[in-house]
N, C-alpha and C. Protein backbone atom coordinates (compact mmCIF):
# COMPACT_ATOMS: atom_id res chain seq x y z
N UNK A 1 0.84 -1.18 0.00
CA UNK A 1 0.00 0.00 0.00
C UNK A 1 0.88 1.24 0.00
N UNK A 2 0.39 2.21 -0.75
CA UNK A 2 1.31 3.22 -1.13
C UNK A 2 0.65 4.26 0.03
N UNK A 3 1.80 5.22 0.50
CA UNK A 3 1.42 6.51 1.39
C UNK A 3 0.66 7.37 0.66
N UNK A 4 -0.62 7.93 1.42
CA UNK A 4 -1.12 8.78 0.69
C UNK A 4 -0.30 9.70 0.17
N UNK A 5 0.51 10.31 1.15
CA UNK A 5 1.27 11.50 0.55
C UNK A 5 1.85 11.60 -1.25
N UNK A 6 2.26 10.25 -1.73
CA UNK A 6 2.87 9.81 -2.48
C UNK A 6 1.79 9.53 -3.61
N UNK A 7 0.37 8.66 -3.38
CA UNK A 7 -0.63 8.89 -4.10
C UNK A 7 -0.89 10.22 -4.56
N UNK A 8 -1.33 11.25 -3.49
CA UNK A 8 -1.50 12.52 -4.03
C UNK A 8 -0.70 13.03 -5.06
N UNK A 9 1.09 13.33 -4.26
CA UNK A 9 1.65 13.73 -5.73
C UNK A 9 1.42 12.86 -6.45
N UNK A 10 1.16 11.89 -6.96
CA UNK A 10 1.37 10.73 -8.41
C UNK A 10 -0.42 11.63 -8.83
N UNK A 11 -1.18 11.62 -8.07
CA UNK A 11 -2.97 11.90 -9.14
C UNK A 11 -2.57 13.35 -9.05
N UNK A 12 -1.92 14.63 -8.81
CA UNK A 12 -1.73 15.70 -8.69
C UNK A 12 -1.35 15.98 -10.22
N UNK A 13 0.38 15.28 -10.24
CA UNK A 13 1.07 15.32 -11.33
C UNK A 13 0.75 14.65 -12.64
N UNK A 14 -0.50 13.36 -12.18
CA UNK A 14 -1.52 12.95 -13.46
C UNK A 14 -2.26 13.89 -14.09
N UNK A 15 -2.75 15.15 -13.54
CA UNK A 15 -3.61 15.69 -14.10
C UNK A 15 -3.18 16.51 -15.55
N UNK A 16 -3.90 17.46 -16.17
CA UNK A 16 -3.58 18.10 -16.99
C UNK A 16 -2.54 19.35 -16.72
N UNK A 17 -3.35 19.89 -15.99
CA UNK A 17 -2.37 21.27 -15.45
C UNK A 17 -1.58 21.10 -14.17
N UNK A 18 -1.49 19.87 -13.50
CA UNK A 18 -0.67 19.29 -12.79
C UNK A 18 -0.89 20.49 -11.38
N UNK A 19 -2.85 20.41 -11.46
CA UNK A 19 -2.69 21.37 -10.24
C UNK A 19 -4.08 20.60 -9.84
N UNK A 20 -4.58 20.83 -8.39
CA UNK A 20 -6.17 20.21 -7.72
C UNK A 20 -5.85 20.41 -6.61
N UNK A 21 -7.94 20.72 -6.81
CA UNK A 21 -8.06 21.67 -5.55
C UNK A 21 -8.33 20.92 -4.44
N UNK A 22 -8.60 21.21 -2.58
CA UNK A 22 -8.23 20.48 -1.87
C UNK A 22 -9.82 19.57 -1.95
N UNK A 23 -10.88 19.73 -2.27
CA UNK A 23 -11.24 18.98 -2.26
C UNK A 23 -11.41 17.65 -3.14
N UNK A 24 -11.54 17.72 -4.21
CA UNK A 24 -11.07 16.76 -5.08
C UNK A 24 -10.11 16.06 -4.55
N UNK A 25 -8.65 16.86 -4.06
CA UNK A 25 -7.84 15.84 -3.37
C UNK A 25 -8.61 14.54 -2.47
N UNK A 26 -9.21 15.60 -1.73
CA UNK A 26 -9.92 14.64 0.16
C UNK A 26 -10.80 13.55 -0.68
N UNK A 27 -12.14 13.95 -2.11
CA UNK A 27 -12.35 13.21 -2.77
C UNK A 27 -11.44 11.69 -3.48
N UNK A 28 -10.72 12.31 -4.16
CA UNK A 28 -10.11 11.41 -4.53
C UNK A 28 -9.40 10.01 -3.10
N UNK A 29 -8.50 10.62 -2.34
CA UNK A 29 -8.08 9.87 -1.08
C UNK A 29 -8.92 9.16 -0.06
N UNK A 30 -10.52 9.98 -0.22
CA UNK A 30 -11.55 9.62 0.76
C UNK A 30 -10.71 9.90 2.59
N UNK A 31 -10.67 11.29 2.12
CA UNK A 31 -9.96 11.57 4.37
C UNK A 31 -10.55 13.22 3.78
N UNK A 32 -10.75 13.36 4.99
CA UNK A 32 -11.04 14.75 5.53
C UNK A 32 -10.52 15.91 4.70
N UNK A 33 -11.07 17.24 4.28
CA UNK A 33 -10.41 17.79 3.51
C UNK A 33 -8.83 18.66 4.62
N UNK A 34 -9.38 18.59 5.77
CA UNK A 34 -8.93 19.26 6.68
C UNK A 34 -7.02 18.54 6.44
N UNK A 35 -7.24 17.17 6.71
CA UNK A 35 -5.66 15.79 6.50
C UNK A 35 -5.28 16.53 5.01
N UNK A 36 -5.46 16.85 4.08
CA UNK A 36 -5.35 17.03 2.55
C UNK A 36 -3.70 17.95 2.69
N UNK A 37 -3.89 19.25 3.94
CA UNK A 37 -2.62 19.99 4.04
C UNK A 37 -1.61 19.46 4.74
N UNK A 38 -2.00 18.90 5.73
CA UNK A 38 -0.73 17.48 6.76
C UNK A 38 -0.22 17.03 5.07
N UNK A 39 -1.24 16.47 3.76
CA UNK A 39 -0.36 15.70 3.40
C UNK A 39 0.84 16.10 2.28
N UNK A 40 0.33 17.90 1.78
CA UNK A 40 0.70 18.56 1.35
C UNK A 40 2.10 19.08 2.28
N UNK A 41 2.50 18.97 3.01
CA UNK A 41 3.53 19.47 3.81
C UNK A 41 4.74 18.60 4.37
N UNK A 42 3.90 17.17 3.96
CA UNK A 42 4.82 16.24 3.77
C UNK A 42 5.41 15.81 2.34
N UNK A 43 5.10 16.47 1.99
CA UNK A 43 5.12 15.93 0.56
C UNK A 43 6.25 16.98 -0.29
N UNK A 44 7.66 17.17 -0.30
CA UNK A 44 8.43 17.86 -0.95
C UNK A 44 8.48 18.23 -2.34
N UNK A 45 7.88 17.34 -3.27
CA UNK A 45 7.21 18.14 -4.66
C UNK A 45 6.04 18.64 -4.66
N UNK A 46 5.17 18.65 -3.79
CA UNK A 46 3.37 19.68 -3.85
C UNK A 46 3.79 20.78 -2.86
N UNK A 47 3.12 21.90 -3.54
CA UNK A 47 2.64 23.04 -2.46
C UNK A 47 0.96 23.67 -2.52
N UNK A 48 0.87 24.28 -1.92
CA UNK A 48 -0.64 24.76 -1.42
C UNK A 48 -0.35 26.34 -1.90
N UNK A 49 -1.29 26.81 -3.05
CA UNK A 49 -1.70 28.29 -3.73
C UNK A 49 -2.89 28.45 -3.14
N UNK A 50 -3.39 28.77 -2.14
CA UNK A 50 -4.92 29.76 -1.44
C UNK A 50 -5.32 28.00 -1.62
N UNK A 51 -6.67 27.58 -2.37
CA UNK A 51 -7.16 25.91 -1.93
C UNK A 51 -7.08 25.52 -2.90
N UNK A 52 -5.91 25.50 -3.86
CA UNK A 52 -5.41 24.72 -4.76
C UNK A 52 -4.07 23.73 -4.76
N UNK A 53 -3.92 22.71 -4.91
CA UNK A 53 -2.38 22.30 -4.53
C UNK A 53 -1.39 22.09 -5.77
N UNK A 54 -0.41 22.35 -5.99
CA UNK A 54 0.30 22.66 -7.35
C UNK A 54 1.56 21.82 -7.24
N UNK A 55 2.02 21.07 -8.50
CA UNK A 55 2.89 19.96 -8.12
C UNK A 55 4.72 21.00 -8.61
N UNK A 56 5.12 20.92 -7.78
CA UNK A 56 6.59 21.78 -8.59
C UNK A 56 7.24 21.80 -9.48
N UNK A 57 7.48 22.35 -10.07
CA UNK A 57 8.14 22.47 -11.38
C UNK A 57 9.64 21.97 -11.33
N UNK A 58 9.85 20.87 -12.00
CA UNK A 58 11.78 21.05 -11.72
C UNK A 58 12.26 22.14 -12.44
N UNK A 59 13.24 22.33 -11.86
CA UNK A 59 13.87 23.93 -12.45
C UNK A 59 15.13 23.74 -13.17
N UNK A 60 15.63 24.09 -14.21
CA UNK A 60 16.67 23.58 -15.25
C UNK A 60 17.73 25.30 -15.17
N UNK A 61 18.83 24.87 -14.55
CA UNK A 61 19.58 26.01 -14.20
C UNK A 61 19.67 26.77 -15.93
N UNK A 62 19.50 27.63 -16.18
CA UNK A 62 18.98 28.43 -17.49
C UNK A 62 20.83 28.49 -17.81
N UNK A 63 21.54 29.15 -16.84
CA UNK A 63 22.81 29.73 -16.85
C UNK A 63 24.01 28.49 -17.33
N UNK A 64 23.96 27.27 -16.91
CA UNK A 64 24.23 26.21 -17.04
C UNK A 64 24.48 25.95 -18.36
N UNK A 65 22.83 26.20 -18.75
CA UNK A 65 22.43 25.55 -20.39
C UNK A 65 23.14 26.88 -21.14
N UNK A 66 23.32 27.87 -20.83
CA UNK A 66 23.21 28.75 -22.02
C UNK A 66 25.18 28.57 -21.89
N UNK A 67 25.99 28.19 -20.58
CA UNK A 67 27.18 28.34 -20.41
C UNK A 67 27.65 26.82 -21.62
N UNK A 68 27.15 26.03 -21.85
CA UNK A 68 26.69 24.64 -22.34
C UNK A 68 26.97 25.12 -24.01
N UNK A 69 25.88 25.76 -24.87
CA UNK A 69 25.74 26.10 -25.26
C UNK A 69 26.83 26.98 -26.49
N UNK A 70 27.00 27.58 -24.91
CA UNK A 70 28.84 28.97 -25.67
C UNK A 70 29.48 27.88 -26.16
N UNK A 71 30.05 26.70 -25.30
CA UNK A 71 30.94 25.85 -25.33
C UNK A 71 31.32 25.15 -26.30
N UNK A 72 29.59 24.72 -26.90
CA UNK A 72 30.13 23.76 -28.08
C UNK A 72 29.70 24.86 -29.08
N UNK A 73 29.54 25.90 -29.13
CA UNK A 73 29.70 26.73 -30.22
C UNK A 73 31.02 27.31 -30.84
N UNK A 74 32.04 27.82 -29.50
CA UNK A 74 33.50 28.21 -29.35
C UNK A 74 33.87 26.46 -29.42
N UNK A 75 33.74 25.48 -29.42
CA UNK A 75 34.39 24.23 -29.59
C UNK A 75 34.43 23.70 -31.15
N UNK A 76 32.99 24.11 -32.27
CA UNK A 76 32.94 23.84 -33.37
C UNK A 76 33.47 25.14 -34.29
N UNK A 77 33.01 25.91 -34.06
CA UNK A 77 33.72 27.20 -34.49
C UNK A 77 35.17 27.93 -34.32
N UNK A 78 35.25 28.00 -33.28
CA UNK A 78 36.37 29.05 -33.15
C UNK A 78 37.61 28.58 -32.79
N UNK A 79 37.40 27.15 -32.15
CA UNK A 79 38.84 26.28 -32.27
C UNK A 79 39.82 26.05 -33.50
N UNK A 80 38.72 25.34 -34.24
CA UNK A 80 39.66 24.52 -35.51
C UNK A 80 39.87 25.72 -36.12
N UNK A 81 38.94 27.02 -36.02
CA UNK A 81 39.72 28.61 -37.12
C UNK A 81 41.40 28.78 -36.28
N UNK A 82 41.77 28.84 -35.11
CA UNK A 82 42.74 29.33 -34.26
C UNK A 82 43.70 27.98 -34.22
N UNK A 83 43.30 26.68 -34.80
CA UNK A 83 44.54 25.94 -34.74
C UNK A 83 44.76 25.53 -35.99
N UNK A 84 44.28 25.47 -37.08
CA UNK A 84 44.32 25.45 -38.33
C UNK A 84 45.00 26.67 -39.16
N UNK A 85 44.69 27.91 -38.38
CA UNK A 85 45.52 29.04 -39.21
C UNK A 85 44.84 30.03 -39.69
């Protein structure tokens, strides 16, 4: 048997907009709507927007990708011009 906490995020992050509100949650789980934020607070990918619960976004360091990016551009380009002549 799976923890609710863990159900929730999994039918949270099923949805379309990967967002539901607390009752539907308590619906879906069948517990109190009141338990719905205990399970939201255990739960390190959901948070609570006013009585909606929203699953988190992973976040892709932007700076990373764009440093990524320079790299193999100055690696296909501007190398072989500066050792070739």
């Amino acid at each position: 048997m799976m923890p609710l906490q863990v159900e929730l995020q999994r039918s949270v992050k099923a949805t379309k907009d990967e967002a539901m509100t607390v009752e539907q949650a308590a619906e879906l789980l069948k517990v109190p709507p009141e338990y719905i934020h205990t399970l939201v607070a255990r739960s390190d990918d959901l948070k609570m927007i006013g009585n909606t619960i929203i699953a988190k976004r992973d976040k892709t360091n932007i700076w990373l990708v764009g440093a990524c990016v320079a790299f193999i551009f100055c690696a296909i380009s501007v190398l072989p011009n500066l050792i070739g002549g």
